[in-house]
C-alpha atoms as a PDB file:
ATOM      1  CA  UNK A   1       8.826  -4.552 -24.529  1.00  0.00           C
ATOM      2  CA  UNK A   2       5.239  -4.132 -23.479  1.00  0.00           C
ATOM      3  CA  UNK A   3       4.011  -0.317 -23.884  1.00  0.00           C
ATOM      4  CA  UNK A   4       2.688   0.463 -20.872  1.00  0.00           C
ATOM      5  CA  UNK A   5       0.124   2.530 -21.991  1.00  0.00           C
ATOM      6  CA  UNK A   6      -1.863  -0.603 -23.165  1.00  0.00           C
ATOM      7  CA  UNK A   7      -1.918  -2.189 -20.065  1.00  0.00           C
ATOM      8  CA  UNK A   8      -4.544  -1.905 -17.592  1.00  0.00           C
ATOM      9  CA  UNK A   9      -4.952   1.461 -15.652  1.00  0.00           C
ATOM     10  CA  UNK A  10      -3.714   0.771 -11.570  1.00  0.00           C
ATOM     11  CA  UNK A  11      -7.133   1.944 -10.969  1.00  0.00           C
ATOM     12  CA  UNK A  12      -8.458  -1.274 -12.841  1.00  0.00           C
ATOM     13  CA  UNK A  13      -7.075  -3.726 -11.513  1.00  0.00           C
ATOM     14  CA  UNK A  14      -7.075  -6.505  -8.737  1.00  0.00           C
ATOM     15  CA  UNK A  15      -5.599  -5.001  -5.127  1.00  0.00           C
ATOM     16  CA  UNK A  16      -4.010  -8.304  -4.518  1.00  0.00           C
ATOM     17  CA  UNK A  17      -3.258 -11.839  -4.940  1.00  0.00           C
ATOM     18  CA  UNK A  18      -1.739 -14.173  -1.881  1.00  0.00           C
ATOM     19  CA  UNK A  19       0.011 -17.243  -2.889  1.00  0.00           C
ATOM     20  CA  UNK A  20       2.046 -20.145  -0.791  1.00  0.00           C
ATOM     21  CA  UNK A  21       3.521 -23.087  -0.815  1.00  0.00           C
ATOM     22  CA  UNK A  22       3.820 -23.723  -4.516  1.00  0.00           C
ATOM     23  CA  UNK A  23       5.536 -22.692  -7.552  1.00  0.00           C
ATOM     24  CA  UNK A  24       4.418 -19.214  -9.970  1.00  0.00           C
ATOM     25  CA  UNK A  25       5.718 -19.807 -13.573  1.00  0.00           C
ATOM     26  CA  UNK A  26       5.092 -18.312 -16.886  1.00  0.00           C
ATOM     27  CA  UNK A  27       3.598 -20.059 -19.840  1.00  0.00           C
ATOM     28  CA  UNK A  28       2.492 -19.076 -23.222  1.00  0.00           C
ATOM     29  CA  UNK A  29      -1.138 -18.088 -21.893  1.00  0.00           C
ATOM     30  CA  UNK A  30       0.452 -15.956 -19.512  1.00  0.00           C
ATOM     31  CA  UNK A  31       0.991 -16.811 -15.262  1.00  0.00           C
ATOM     32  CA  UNK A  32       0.543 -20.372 -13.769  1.00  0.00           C
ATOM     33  CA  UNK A  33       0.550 -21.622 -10.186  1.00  0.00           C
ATOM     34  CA  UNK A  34       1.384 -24.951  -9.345  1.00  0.00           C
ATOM     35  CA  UNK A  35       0.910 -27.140  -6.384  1.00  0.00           C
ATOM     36  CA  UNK A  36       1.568 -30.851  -6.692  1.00  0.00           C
ATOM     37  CA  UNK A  37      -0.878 -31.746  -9.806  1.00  0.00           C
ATOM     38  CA  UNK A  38      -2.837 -28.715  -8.943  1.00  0.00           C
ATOM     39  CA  UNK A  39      -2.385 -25.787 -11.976  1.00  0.00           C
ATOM     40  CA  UNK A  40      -4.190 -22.421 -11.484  1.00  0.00           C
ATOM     41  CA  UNK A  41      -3.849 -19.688 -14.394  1.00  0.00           C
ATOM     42  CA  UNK A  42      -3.506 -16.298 -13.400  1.00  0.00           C
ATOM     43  CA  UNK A  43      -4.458 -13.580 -15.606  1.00  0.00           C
ATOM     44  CA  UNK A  44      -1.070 -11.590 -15.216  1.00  0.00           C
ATOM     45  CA  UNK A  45      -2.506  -7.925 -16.933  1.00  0.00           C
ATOM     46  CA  UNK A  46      -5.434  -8.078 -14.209  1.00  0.00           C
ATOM     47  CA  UNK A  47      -2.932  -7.837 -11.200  1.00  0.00           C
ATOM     48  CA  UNK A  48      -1.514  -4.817  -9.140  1.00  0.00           C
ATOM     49  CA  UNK A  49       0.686  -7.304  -6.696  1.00  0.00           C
ATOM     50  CA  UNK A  50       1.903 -10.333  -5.922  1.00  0.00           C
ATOM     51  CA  UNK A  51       2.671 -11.487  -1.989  1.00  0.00           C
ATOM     52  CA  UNK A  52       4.487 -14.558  -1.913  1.00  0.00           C
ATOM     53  CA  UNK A  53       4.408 -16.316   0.746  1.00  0.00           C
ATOM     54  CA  UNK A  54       6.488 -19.146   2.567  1.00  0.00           C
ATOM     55  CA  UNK A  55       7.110 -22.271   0.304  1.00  0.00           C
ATOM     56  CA  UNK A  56       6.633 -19.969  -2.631  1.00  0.00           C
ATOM     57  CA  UNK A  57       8.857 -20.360  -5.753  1.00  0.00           C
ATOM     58  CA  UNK A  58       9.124 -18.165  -8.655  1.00  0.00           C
ATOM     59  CA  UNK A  59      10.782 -18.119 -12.250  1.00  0.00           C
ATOM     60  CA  UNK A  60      12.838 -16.081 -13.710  1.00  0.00           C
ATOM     61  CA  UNK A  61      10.358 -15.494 -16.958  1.00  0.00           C
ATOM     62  CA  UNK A  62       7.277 -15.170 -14.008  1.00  0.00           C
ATOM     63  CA  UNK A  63       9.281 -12.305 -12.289  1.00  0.00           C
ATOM     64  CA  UNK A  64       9.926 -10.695 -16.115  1.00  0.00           C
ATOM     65  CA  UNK A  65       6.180 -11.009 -17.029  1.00  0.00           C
ATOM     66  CA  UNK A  66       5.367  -9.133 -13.925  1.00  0.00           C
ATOM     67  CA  UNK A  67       7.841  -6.371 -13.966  1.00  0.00           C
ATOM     68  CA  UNK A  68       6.682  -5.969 -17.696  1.00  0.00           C
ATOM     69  CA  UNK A  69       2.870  -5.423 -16.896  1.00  0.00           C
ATOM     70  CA  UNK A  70       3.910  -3.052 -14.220  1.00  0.00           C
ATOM     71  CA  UNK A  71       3.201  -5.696 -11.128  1.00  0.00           C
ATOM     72  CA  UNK A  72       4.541  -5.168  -8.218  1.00  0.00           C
ATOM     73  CA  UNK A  73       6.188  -8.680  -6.938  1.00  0.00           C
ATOM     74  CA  UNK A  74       6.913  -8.742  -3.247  1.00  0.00           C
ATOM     75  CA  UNK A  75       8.038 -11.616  -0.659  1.00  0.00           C
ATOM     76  CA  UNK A  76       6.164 -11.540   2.917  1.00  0.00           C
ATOM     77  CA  UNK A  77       5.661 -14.012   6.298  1.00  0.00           C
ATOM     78  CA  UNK A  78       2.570 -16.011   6.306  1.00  0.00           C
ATOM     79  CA  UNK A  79      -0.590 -15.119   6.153  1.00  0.00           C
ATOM     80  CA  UNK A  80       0.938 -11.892   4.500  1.00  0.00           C
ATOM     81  CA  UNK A  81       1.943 -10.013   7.833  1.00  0.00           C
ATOM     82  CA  UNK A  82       5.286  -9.349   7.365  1.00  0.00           C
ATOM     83  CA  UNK A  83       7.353  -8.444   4.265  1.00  0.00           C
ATOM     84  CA  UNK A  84      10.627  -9.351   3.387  1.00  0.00           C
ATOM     85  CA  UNK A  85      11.175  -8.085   0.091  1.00  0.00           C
ATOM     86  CA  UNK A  86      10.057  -6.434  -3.353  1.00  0.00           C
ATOM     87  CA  UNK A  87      10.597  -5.651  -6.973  1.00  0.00           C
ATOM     88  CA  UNK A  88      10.489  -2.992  -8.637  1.00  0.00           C
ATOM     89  CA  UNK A  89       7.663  -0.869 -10.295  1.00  0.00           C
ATOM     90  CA  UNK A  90       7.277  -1.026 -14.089  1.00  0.00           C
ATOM     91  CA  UNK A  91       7.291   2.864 -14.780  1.00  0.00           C
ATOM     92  CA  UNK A  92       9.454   4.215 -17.859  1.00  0.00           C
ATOM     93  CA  UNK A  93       9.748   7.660 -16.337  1.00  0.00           C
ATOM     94  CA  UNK A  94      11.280   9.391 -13.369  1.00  0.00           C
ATOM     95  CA  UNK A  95       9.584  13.026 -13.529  1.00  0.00           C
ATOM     96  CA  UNK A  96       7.057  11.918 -10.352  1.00  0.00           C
ATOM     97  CA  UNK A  97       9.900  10.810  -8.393  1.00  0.00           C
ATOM     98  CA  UNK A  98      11.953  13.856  -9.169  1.00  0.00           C
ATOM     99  CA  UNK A  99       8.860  16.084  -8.250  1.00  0.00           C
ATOM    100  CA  UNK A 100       8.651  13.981  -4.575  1.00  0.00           C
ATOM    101  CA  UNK A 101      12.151  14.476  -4.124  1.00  0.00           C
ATOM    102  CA  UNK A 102      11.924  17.994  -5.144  1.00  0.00           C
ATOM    103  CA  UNK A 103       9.219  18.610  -2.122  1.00  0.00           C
ATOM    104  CA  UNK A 104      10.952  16.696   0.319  1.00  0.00           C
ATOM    105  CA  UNK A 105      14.187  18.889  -0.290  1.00  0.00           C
ATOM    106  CA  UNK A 106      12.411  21.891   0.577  1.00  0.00           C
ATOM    107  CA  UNK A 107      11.682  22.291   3.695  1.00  0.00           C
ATOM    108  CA  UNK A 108       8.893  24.943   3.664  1.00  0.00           C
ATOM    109  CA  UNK A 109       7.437  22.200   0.758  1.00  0.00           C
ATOM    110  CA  UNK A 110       7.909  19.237   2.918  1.00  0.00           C
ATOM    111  CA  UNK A 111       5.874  20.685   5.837  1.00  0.00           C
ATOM    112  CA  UNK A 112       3.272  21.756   3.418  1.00  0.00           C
ATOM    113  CA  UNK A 113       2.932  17.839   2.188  1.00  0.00           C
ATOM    114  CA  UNK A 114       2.817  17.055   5.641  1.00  0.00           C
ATOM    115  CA  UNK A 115      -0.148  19.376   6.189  1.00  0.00           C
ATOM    116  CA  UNK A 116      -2.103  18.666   3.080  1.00  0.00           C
ATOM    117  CA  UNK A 117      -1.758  14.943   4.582  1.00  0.00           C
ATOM    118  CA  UNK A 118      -3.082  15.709   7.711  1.00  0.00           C
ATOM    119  CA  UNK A 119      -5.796  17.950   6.820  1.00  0.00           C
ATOM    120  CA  UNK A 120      -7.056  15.178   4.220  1.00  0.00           C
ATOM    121  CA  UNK A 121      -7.647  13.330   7.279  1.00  0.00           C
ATOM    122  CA  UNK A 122     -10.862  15.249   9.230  1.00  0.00           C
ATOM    123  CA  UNK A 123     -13.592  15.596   7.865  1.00  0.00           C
ATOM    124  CA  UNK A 124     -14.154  19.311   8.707  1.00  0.00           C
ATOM    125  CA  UNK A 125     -12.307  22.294   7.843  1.00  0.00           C
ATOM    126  CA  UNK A 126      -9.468  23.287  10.095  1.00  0.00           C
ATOM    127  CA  UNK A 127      -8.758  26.682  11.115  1.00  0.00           C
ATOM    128  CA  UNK A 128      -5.439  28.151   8.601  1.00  0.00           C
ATOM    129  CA  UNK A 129      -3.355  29.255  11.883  1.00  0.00           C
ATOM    130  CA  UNK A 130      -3.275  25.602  13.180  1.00  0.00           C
ATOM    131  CA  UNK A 131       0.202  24.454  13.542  1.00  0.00           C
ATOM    132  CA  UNK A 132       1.781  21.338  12.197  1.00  0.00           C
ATOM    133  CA  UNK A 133       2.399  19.844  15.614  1.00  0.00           C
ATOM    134  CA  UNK A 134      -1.105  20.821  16.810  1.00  0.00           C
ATOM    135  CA  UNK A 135      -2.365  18.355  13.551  1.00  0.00           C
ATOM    136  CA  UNK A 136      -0.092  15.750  14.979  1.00  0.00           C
ATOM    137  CA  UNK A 137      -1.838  16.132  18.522  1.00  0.00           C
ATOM    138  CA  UNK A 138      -5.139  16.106  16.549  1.00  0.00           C
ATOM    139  CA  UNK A 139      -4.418  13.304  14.119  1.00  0.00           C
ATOM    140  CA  UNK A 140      -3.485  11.119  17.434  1.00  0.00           C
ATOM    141  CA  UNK A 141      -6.690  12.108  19.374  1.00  0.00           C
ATOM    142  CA  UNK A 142      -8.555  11.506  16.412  1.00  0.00           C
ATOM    143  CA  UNK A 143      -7.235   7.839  16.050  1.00  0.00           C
ATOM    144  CA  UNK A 144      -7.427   6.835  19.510  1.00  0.00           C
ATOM    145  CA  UNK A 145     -11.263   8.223  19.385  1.00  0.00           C
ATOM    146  CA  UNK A 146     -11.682   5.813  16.527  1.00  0.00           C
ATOM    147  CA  UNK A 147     -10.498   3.117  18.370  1.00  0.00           C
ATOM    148  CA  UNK A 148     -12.775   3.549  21.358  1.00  0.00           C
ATOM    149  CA  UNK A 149     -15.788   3.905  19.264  1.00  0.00           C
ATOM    150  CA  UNK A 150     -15.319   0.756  17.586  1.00  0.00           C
ATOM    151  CA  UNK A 151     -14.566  -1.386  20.510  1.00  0.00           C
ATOM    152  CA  UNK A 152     -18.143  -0.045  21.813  1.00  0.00           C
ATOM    153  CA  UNK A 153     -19.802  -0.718  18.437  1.00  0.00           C
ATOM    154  CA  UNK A 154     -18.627  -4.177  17.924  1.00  0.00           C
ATOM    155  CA  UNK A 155     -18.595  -5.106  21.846  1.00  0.00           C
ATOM    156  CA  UNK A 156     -14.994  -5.896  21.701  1.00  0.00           C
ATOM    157  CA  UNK A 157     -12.098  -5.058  24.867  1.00  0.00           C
ATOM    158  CA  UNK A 158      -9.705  -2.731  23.705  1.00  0.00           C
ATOM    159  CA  UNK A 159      -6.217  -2.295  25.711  1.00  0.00           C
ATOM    160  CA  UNK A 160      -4.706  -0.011  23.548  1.00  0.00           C
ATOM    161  CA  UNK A 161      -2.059  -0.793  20.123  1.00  0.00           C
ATOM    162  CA  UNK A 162       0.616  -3.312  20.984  1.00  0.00           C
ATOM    163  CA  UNK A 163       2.415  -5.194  18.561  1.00  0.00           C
ATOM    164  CA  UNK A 164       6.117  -7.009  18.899  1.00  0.00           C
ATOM    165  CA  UNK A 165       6.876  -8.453  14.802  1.00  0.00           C
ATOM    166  CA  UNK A 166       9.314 -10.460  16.611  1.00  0.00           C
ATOM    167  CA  UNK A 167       6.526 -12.362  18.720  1.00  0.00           C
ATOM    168  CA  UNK A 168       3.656 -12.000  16.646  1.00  0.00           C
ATOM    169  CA  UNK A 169       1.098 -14.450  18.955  1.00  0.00           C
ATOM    170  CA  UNK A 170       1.858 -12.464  22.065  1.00  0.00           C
ATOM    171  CA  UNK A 171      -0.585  -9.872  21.261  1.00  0.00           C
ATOM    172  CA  UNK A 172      -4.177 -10.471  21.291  1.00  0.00           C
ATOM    173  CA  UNK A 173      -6.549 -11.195  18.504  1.00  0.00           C
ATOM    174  CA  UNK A 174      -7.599  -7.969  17.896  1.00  0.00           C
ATOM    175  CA  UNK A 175      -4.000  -6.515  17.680  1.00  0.00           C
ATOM    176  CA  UNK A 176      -2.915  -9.226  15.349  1.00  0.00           C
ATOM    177  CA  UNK A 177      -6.452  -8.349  13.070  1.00  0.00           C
ATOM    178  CA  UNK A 178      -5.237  -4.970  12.911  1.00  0.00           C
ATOM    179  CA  UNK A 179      -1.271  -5.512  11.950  1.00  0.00           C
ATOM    180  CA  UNK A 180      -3.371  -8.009   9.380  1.00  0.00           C
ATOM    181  CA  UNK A 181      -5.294  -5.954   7.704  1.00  0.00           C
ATOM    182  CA  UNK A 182      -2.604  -2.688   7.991  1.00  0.00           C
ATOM    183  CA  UNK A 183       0.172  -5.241   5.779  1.00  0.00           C
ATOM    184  CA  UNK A 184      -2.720  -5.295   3.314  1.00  0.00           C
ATOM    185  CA  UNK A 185      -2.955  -1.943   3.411  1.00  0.00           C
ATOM    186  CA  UNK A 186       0.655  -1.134   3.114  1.00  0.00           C
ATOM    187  CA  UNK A 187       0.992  -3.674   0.287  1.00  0.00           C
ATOM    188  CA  UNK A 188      -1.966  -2.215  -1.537  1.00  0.00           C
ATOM    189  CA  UNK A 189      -0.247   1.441  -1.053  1.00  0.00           C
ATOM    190  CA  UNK A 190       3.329  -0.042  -1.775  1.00  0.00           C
ATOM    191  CA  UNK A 191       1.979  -1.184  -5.501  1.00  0.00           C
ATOM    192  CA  UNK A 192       0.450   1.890  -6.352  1.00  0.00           C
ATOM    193  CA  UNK A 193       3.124   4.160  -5.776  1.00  0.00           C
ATOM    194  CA  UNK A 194       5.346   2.125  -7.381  1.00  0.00           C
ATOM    195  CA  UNK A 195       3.470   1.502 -10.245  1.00  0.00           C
ATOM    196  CA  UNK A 196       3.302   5.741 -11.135  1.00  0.00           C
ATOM    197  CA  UNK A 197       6.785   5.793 -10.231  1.00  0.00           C
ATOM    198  CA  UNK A 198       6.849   7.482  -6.522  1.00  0.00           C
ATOM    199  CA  UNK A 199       9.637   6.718  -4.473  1.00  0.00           C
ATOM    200  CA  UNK A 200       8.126   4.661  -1.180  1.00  0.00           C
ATOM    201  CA  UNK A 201      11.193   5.771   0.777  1.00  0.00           C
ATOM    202  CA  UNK A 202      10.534   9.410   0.426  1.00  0.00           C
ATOM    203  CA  UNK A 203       7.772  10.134   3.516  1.00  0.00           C
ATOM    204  CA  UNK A 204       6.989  13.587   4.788  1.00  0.00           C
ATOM    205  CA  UNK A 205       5.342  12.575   8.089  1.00  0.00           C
ATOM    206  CA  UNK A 206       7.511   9.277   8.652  1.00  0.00           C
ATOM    207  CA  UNK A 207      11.053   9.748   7.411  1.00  0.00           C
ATOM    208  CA  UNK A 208      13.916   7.497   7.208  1.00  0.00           C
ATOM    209  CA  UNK A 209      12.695   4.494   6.734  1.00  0.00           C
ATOM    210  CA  UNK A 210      12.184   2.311   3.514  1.00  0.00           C
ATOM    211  CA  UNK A 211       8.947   2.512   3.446  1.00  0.00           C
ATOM    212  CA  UNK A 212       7.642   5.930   5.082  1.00  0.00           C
ATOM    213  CA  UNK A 213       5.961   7.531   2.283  1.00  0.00           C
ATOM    214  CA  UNK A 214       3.644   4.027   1.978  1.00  0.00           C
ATOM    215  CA  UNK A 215       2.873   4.460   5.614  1.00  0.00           C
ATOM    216  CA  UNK A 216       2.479   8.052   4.825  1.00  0.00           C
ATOM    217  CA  UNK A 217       0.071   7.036   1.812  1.00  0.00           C
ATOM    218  CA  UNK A 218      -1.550   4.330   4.290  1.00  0.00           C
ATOM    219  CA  UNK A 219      -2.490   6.233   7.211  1.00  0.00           C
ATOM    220  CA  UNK A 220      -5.127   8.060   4.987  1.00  0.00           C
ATOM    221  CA  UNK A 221      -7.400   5.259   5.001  1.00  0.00           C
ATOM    222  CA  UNK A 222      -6.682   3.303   8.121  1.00  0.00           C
ATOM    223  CA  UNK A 223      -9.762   4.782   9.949  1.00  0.00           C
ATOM    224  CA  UNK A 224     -12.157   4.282   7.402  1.00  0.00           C
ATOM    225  CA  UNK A 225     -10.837   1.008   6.249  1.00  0.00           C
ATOM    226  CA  UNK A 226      -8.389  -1.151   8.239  1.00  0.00           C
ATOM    227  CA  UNK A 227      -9.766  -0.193  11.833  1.00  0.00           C
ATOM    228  CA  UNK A 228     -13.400  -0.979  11.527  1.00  0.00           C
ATOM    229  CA  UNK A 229     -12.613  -4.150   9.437  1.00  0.00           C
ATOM    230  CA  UNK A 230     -10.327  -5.207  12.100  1.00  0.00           C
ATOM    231  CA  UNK A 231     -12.657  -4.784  15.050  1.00  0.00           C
ATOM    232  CA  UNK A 232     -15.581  -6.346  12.867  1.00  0.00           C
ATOM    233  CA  UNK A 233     -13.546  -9.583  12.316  1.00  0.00           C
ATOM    234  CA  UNK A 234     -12.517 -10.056  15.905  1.00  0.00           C
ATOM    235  CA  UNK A 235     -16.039  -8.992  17.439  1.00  0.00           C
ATOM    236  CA  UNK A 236     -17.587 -12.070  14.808  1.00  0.00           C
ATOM    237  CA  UNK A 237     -14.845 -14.898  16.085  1.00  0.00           C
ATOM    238  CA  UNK A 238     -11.035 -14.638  17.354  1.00  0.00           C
ATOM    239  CA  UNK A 239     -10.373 -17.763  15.681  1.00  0.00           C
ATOM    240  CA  UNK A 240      -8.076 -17.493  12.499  1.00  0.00           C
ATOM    241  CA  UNK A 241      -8.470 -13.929  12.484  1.00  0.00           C
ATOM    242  CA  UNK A 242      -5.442 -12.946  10.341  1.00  0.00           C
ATOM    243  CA  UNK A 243      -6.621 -14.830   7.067  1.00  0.00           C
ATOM    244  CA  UNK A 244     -10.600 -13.870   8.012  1.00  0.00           C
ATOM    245  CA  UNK A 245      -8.933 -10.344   8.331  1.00  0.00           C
ATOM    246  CA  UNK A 246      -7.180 -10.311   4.957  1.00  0.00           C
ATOM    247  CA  UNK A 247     -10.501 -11.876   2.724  1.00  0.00           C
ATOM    248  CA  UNK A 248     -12.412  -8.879   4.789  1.00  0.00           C
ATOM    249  CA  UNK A 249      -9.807  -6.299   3.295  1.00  0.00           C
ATOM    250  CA  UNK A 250     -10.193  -7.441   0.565  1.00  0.00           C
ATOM    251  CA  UNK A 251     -14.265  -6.966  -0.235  1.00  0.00           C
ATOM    252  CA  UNK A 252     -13.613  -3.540   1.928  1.00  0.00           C
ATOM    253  CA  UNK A 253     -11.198  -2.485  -0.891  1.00  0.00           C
ATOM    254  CA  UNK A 254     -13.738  -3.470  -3.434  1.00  0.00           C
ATOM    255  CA  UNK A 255     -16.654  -1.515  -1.930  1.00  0.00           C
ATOM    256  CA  UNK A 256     -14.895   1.867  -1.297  1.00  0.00           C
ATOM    257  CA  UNK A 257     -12.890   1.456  -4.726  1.00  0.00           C
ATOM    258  CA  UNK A 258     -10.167   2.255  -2.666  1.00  0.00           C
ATOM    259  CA  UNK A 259      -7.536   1.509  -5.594  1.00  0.00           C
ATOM    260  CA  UNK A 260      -8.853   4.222  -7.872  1.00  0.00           C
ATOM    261  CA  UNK A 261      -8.960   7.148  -4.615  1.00  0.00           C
ATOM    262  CA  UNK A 262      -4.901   6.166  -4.471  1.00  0.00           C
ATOM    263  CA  UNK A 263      -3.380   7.534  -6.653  1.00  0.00           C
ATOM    264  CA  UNK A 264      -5.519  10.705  -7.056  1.00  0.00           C
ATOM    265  CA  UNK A 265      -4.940  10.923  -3.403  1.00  0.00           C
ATOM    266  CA  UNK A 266      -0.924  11.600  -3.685  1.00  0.00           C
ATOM    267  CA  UNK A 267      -1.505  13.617  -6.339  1.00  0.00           C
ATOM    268  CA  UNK A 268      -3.666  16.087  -4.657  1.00  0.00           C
ATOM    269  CA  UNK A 269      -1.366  15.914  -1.068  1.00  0.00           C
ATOM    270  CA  UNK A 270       2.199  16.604  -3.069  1.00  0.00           C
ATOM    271  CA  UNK A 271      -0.486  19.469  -5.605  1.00  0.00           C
ATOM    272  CA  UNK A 272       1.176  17.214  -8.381  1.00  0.00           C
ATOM    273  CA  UNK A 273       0.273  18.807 -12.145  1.00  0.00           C
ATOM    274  CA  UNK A 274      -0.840  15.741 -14.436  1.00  0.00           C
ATOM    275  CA  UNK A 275       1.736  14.840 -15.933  1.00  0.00           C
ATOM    276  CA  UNK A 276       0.031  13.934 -19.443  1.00  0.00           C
ATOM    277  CA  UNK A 277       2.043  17.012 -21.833  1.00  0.00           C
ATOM    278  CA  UNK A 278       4.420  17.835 -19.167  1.00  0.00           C
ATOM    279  CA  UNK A 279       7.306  18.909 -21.268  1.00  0.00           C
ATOM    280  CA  UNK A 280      10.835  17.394 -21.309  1.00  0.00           C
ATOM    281  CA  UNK A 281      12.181  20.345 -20.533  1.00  0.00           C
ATOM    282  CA  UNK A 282      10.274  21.323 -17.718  1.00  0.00           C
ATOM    283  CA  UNK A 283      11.349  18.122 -16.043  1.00  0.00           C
ATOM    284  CA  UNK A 284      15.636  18.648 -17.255  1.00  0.00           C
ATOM    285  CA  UNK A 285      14.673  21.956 -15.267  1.00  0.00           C
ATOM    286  CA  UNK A 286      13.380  20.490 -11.993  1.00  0.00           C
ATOM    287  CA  UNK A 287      15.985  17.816 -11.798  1.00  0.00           C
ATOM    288  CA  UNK A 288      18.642  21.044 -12.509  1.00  0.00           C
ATOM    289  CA  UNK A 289      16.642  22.541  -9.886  1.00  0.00           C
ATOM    290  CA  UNK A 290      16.877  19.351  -6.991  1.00  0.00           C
ATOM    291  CA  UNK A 291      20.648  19.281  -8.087  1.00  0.00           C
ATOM    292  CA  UNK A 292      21.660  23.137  -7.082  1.00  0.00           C
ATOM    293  CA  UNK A 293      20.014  22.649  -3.880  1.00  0.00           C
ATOM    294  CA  UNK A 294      21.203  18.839  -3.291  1.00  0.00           C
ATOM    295  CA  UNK A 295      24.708  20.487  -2.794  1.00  0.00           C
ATOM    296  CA  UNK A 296      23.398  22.503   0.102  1.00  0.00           C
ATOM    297  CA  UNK A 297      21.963  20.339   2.190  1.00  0.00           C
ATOM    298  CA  UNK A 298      -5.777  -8.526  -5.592  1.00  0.00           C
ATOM    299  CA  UNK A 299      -7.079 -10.061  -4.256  1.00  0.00           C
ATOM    300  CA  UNK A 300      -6.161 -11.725  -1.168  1.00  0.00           C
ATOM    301  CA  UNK A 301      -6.067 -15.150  -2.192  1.00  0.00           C
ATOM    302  CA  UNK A 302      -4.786 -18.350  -0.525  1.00  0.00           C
ATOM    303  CA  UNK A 303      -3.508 -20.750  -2.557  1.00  0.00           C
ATOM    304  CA  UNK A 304      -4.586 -24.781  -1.612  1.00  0.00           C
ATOM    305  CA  UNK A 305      -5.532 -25.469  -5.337  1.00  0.00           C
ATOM    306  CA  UNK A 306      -8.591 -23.656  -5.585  1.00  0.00           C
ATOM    307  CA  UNK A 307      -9.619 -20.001  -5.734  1.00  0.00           C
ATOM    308  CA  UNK A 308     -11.348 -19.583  -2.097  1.00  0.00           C
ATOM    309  CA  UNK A 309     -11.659 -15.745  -2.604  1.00  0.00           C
END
């Protein structure tokens, strides 16, 4: 098996890589991609995740290679927008997800989380004595603010967030740009946290869903990064905005190095130690610890044969 600690850091890799209608196999230099006669390599140590899409096959030695170099594998709707399912993250040790399960179990900890998350969020200091629900009041003003300004700097209508998955061309362009570029997001979020070995069902602002602490993770960036790409892509041309939208993401991603900010991020909102000399028995202790109180309670990329970004 692969030792981990060779492989690429998260930090230094691709965010993403899209592929459809074709087949993802493993050979002896490593990932291939075939369509018809067409064969693309894929360096497999480069990548953080892998969205396939519809007509999308995959081997069982591909799906090996990826778990092995720590690549998150994931099945999603066209274009990326929706996703079905994922693998699993390629970490050898549990200690981060016992420490996120630790906080959540605590409720005095859990609203702490919640609040680091939050206050990450404005730019200036707030007041100590603000309460968690006033946050939640300023976290919403805050957004919709963000939304107004850039529908007057890109010249673009804005009637407010409305999205149905189940009828995805209902809503208009600039909806669909922004459920676009959030999946990216989410994806992007979804392999890092798996890759350190985070639980993404464990959220302290959303709760009880699969995914909450990725949309937990997510909503950090979305009004530096998915917002203001989403209204730029709409105000330049409604037409195909949800692939335009995803190849925007990704040179966004690139130019705020937003896949090296991740994972310091969730370290800093759960006040996680590094874990490099954390001692065995400090971690038996914690998981002793979560027990007793237990009983109480890449790049985008479209596939077509050639490399289009």
């Amino acid at each position: 098996m692969a030792d981990l600690h060779e492989l690429p850091k998260f930090e230094d890799r691709w965010t993403h890589l899209y592929l459809e209608h074709g087949g993802l196999d493993k050979d002896k230099e490593g990932l291939v991609f075939r369509q018809g006669e067409g064969r693309t390599l894929i360096p497999i140590d480069q990548l953080s995740l892998v969205m396939l899409g519809p007509g999308t096959s995959i081997t069982q030695q591909a799906a090996k290679a990826l778990a092995g170099n720590n690549c998150l594998m994931c099945f999603v709707g066209e274009e990326g927008v929706k996703m079905y399912a994922f693998g699993t993250g390629g970490t050898h040790s549990a200690h981060r997800l016992l420490r996120q399960a630790e906080l959540y179990a605590s409720a005095e900890q859990r609203e702490l989380v919640a609040r680091r998350m939050y206050l990450k969020r404005f730019p200036s200091p707030i007041a100590a004595d603000v309460t968690i629900q006033q946050l939640r009041g300023m976290e919403g003003a805050r957004v919709r603010k963000t939304y107004e300004q850039m529908a007057l700097e890109h010249g673009v209508k804005w009637e407010g967030r409305d999205y149905d998955q189940s009828s995805w061309y209902t809503a208009d362009p600039l909806n669909r740009a922004l459920s676009s570029a959030n999946s990216c997001l989410y994806s992007l979020c979804h392999a890092a946290i798996l890759s350190a070995g985070y639980s993404p069902a464990i959220g302290f602002i959303h709760t009880g869903k699969v995914l909450s602490f990725v949309y937990d993770v997510a909503d950090l960036y979305k009004t530096e990064v998915t917002i203001p790409v989403a209204f730029r892509t709409v105000s330049e041309s409604t037409e195909h905005v949800e692939r335009r939208t995803r190849l925007a993401c990704r040179d966004v991603f690139k130019q705020t190095k937003l896949i090296r900010r991740i994972l310091p991020d969730i370290s800093e909102v759960l006040d996680a130690r590094d874990d490099v000399g954390e001692r065995a028995d400090e971690l038996e202790g914690r998981a002793i610890s979560l027990a007793d109180r237990a009983q109480g309670w890449g790049f985008p990329w479209k596939s077509d044969g050639q490399n289009t970004g």
